[in-house]
PDB file of N, CA and C in Angstrom:
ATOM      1  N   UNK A   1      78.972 -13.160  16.227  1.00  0.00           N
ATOM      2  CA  UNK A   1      79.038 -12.998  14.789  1.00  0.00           C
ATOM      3  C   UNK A   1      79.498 -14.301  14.119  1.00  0.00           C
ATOM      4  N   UNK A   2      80.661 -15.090  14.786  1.00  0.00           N
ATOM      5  CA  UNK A   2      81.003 -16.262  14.037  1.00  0.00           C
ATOM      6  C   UNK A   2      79.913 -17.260  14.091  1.00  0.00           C
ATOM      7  N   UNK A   3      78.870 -17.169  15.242  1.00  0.00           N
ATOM      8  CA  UNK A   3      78.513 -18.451  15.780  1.00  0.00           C
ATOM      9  C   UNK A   3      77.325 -18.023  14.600  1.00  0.00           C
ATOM     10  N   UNK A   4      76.433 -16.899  14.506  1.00  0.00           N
ATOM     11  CA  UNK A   4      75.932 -16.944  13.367  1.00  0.00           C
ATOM     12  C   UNK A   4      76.106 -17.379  11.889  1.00  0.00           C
ATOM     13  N   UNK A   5      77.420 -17.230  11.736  1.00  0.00           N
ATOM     14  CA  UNK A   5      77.657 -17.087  10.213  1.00  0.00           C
ATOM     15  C   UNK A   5      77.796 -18.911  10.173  1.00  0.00           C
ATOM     16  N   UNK A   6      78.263 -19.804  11.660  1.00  0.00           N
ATOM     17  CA  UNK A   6      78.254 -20.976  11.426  1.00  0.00           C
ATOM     18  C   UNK A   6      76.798 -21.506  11.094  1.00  0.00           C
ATOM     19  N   UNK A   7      76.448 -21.036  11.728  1.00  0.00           N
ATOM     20  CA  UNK A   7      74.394 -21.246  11.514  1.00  0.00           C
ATOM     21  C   UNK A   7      74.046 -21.256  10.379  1.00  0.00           C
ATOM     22  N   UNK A   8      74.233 -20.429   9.830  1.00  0.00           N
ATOM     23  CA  UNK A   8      73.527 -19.969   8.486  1.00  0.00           C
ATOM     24  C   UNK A   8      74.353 -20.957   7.352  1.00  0.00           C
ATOM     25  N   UNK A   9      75.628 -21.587   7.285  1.00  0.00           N
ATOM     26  CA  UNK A   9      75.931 -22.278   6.594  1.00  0.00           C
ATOM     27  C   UNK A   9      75.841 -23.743   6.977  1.00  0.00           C
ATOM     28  N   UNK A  10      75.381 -23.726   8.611  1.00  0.00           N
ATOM     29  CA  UNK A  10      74.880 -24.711   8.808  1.00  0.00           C
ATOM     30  C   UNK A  10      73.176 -25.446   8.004  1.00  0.00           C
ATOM     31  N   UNK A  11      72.508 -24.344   8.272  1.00  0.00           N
ATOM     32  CA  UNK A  11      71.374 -24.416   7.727  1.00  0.00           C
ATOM     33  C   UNK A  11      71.323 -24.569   6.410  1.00  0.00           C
ATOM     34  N   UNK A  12      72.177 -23.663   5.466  1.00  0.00           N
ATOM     35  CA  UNK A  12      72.047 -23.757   3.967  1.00  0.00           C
ATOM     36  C   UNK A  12      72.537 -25.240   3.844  1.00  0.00           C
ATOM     37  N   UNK A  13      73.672 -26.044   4.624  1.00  0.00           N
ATOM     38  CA  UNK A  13      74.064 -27.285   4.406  1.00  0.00           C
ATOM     39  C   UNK A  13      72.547 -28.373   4.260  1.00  0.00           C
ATOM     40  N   UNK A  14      72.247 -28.565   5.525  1.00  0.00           N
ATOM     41  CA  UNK A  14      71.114 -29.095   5.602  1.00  0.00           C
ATOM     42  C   UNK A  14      70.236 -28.669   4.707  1.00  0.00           C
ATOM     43  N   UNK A  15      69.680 -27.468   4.403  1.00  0.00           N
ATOM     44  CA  UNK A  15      68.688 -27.164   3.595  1.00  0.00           C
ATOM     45  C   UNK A  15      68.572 -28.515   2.034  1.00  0.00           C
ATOM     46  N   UNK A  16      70.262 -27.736   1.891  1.00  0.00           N
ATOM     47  CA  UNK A  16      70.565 -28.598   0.214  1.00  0.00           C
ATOM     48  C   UNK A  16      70.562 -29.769   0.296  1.00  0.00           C
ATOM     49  N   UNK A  17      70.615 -30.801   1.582  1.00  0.00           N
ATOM     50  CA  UNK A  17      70.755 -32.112   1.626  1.00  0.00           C
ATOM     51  C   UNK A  17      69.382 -32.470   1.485  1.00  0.00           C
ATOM     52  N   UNK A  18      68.374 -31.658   2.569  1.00  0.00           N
ATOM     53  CA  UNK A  18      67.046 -31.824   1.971  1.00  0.00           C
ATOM     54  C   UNK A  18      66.146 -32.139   0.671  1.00  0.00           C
ATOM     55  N   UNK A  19      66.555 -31.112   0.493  1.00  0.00           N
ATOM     56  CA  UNK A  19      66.072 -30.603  -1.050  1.00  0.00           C
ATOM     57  C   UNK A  19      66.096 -31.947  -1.965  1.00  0.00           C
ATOM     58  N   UNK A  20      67.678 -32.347  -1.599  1.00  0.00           N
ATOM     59  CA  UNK A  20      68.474 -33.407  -2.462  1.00  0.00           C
ATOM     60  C   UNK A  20      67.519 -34.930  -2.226  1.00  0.00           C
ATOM     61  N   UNK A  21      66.521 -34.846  -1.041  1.00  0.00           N
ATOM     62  CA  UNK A  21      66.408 -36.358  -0.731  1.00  0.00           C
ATOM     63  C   UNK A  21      65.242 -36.594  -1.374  1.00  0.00           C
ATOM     64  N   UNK A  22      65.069 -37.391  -1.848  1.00  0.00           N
ATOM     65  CA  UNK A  22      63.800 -38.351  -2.227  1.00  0.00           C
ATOM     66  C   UNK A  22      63.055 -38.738  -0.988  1.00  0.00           C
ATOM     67  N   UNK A  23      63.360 -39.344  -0.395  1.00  0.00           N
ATOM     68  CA  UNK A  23      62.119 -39.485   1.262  1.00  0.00           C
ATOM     69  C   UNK A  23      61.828 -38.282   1.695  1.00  0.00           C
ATOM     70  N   UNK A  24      62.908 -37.041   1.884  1.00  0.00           N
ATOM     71  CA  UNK A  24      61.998 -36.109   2.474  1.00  0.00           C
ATOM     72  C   UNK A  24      61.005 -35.176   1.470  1.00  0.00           C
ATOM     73  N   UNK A  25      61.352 -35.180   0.169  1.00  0.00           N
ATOM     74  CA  UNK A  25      60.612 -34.843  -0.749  1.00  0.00           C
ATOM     75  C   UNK A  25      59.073 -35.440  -0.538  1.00  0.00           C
ATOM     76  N   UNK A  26      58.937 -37.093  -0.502  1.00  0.00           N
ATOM     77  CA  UNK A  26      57.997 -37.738  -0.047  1.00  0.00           C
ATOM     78  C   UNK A  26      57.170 -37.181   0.935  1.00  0.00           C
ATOM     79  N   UNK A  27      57.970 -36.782   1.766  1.00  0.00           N
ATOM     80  CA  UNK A  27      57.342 -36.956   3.444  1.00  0.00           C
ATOM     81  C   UNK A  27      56.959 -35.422   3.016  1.00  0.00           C
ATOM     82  N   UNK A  28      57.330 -34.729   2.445  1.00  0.00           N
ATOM     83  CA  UNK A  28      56.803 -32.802   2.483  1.00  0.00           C
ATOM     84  C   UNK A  28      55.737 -33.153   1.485  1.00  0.00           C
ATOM     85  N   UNK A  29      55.732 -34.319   0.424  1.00  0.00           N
ATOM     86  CA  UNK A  29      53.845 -33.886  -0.401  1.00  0.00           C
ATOM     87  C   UNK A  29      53.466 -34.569   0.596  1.00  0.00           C
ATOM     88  N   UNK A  30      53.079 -35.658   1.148  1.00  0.00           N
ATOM     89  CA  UNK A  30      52.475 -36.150   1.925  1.00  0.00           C
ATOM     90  C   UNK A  30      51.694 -35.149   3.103  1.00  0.00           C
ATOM     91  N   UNK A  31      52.915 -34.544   3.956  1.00  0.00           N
ATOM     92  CA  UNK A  31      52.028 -33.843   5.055  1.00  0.00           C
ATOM     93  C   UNK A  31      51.546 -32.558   4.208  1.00  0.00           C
ATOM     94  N   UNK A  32      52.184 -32.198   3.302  1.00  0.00           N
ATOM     95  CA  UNK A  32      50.825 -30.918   2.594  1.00  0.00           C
ATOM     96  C   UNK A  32      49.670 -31.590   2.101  1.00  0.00           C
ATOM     97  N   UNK A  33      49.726 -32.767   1.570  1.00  0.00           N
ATOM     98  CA  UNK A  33      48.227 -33.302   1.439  1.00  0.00           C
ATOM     99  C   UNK A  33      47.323 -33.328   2.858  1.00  0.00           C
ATOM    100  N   UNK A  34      47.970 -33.788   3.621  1.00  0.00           N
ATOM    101  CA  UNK A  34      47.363 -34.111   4.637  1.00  0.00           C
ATOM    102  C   UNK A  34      46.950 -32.781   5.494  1.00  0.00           C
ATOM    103  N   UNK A  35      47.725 -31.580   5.302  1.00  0.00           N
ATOM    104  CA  UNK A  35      47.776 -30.692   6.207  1.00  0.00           C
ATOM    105  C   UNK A  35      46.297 -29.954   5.302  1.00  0.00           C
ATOM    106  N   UNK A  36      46.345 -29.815   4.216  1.00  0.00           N
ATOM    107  CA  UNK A  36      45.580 -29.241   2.875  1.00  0.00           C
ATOM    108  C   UNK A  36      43.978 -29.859   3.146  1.00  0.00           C
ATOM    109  N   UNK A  37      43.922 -31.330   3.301  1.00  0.00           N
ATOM    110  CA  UNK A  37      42.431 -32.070   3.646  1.00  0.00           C
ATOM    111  C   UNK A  37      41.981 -31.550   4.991  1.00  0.00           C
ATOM    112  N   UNK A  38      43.082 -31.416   5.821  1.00  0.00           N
ATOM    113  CA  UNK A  38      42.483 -31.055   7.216  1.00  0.00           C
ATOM    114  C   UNK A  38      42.131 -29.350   7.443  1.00  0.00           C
ATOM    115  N   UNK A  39      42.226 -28.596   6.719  1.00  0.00           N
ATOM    116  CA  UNK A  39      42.313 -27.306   6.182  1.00  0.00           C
ATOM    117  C   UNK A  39      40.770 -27.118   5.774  1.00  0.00           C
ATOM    118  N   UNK A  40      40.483 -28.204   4.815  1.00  0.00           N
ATOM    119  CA  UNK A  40      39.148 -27.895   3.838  1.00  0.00           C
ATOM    120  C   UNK A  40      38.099 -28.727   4.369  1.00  0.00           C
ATOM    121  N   UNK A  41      38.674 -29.395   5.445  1.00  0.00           N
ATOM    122  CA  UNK A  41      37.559 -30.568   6.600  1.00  0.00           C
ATOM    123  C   UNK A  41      37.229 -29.325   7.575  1.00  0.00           C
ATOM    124  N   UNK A  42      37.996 -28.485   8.034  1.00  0.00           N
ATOM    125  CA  UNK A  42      37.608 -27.381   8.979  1.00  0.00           C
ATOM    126  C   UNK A  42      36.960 -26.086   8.800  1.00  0.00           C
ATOM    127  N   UNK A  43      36.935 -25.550   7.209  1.00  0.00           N
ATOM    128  CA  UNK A  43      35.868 -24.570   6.632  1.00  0.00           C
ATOM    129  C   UNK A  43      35.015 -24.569   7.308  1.00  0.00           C
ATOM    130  N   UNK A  44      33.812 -25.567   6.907  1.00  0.00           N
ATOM    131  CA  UNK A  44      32.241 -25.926   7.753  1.00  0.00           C
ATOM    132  C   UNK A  44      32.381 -25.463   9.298  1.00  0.00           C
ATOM    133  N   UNK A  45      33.085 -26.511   9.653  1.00  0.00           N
ATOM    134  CA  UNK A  45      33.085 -26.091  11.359  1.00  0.00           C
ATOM    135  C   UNK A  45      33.275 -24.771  11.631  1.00  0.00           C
ATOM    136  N   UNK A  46      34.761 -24.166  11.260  1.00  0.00           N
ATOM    137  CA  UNK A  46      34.540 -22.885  11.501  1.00  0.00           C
ATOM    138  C   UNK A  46      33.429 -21.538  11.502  1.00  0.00           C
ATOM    139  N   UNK A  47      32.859 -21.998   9.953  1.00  0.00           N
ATOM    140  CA  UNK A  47      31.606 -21.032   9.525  1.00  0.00           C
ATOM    141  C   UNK A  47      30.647 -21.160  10.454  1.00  0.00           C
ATOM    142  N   UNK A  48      30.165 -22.996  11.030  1.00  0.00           N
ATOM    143  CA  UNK A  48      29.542 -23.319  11.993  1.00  0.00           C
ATOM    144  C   UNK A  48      29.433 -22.703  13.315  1.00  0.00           C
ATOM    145  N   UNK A  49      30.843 -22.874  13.401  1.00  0.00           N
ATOM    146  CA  UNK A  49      31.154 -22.186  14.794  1.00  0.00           C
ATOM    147  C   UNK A  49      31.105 -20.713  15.402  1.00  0.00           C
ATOM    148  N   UNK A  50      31.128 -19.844  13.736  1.00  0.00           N
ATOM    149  CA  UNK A  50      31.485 -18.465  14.040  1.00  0.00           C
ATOM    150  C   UNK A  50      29.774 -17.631  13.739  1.00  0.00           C
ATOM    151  N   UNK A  51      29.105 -19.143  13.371  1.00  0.00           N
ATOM    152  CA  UNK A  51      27.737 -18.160  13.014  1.00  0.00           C
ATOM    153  C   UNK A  51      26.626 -18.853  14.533  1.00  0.00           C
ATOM    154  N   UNK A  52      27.246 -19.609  15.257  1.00  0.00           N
ATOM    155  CA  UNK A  52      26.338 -20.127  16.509  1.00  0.00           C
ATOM    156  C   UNK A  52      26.800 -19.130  17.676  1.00  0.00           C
ATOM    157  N   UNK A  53      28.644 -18.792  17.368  1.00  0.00           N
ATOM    158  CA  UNK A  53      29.139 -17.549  18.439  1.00  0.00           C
ATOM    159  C   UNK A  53      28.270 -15.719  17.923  1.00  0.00           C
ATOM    160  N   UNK A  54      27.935 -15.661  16.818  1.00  0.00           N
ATOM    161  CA  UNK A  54      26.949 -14.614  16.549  1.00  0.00           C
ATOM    162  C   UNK A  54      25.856 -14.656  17.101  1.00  0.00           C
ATOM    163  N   UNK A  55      25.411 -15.857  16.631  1.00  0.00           N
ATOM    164  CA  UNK A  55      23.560 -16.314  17.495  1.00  0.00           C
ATOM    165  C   UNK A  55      23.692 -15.610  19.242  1.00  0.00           C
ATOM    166  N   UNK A  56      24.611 -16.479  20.067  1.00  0.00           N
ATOM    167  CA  UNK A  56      24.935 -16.236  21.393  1.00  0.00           C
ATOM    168  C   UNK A  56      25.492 -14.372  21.699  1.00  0.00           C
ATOM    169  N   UNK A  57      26.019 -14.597  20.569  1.00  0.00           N
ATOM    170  CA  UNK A  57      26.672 -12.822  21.394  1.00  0.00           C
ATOM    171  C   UNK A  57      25.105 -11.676  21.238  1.00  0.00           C
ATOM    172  N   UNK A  58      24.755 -11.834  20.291  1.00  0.00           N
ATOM    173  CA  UNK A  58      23.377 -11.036  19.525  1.00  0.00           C
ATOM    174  C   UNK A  58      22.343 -11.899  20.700  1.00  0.00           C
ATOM    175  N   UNK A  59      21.826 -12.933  21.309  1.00  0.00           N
ATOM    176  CA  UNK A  59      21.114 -13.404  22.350  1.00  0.00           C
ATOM    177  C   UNK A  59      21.700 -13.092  23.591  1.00  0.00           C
ATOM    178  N   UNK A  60      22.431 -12.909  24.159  1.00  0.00           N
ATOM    179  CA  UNK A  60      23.313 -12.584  24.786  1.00  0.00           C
ATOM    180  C   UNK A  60      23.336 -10.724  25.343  1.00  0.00           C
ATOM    181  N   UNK A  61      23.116 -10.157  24.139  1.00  0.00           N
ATOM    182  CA  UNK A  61      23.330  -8.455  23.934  1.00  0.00           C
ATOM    183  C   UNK A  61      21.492  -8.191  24.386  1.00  0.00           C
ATOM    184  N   UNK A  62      20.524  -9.104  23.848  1.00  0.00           N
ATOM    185  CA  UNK A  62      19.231  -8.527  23.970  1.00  0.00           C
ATOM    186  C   UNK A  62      18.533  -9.061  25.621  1.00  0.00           C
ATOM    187  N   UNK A  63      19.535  -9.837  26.144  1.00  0.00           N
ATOM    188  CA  UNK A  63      19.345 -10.523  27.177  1.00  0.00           C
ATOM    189  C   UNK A  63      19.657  -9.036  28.511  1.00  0.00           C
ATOM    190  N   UNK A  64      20.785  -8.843  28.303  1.00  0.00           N
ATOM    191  CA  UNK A  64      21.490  -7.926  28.489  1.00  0.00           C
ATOM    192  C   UNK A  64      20.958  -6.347  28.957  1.00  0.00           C
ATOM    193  N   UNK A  65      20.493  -6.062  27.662  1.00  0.00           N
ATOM    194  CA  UNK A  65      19.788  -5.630  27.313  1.00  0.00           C
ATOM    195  C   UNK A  65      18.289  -5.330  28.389  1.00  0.00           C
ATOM    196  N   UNK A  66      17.832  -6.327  28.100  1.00  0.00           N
ATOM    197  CA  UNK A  66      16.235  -6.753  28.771  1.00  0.00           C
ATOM    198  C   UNK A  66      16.610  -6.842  30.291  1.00  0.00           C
ATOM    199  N   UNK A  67      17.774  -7.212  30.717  1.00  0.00           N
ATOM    200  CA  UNK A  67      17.415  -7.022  32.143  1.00  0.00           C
ATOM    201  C   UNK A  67      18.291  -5.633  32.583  1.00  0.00           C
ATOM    202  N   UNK A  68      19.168  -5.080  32.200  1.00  0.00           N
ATOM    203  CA  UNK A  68      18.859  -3.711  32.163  1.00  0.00           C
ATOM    204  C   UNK A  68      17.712  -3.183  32.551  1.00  0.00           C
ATOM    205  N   UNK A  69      17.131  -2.826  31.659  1.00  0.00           N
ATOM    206  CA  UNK A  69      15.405  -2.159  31.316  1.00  0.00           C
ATOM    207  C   UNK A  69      14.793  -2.679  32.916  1.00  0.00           C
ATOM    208  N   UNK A  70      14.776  -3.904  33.139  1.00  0.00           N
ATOM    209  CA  UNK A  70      14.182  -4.627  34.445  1.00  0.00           C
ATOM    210  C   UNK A  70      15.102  -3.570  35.489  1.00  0.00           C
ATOM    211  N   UNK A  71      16.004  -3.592  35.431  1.00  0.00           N
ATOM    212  CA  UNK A  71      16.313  -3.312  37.014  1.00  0.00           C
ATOM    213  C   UNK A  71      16.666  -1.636  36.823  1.00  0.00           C
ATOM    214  N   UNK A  72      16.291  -0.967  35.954  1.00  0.00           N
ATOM    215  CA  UNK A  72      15.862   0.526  35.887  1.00  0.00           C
ATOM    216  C   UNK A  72      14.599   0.799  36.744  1.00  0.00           C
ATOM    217  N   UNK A  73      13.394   0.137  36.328  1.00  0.00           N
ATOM    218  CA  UNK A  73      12.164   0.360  36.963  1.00  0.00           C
ATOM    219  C   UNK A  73      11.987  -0.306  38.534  1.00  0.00           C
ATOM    220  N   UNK A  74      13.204  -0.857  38.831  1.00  0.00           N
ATOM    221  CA  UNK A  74      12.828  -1.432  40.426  1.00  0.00           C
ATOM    222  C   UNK A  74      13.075  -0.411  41.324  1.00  0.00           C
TER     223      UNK A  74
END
């Protein structure tokens, strides 16, 4: 219980020193810019990626499928 309650005023300490700094203010827009471009650079790919894993699962299912049917009639 103590070692928590040191935590938590540990953290609020730090928090407010944060808050307080000009460089880390800096350094937090910075990596949200950066985190934000790499976010809206990965849209495409994803859509890319999730409509070529459809192509394959749906080619994949009729494949599947088709040799089924084959090894019924053997």
């Amino acid at each position: 219980m103590f070692g928590k309650l040191i935590n938590y005023w540990a953290n609020q300490f730090i928090t407010e020193k944060l808050v307080q700094n000009a460089g880390f203010q800096r350094l937090a827009a910075k990596t949200h810019e950066h985190v934000t471009n790499i976010s809206q650079k990965g849209v495409p790919f994803v859509a890319d990626a999730s409509k070529r894993a459809n192509t394959f699962a749906q080619t994949f299912k009729e494949n599947l499928k088709s040799e089924a049917e084959k090894a019924k009639f053997r």
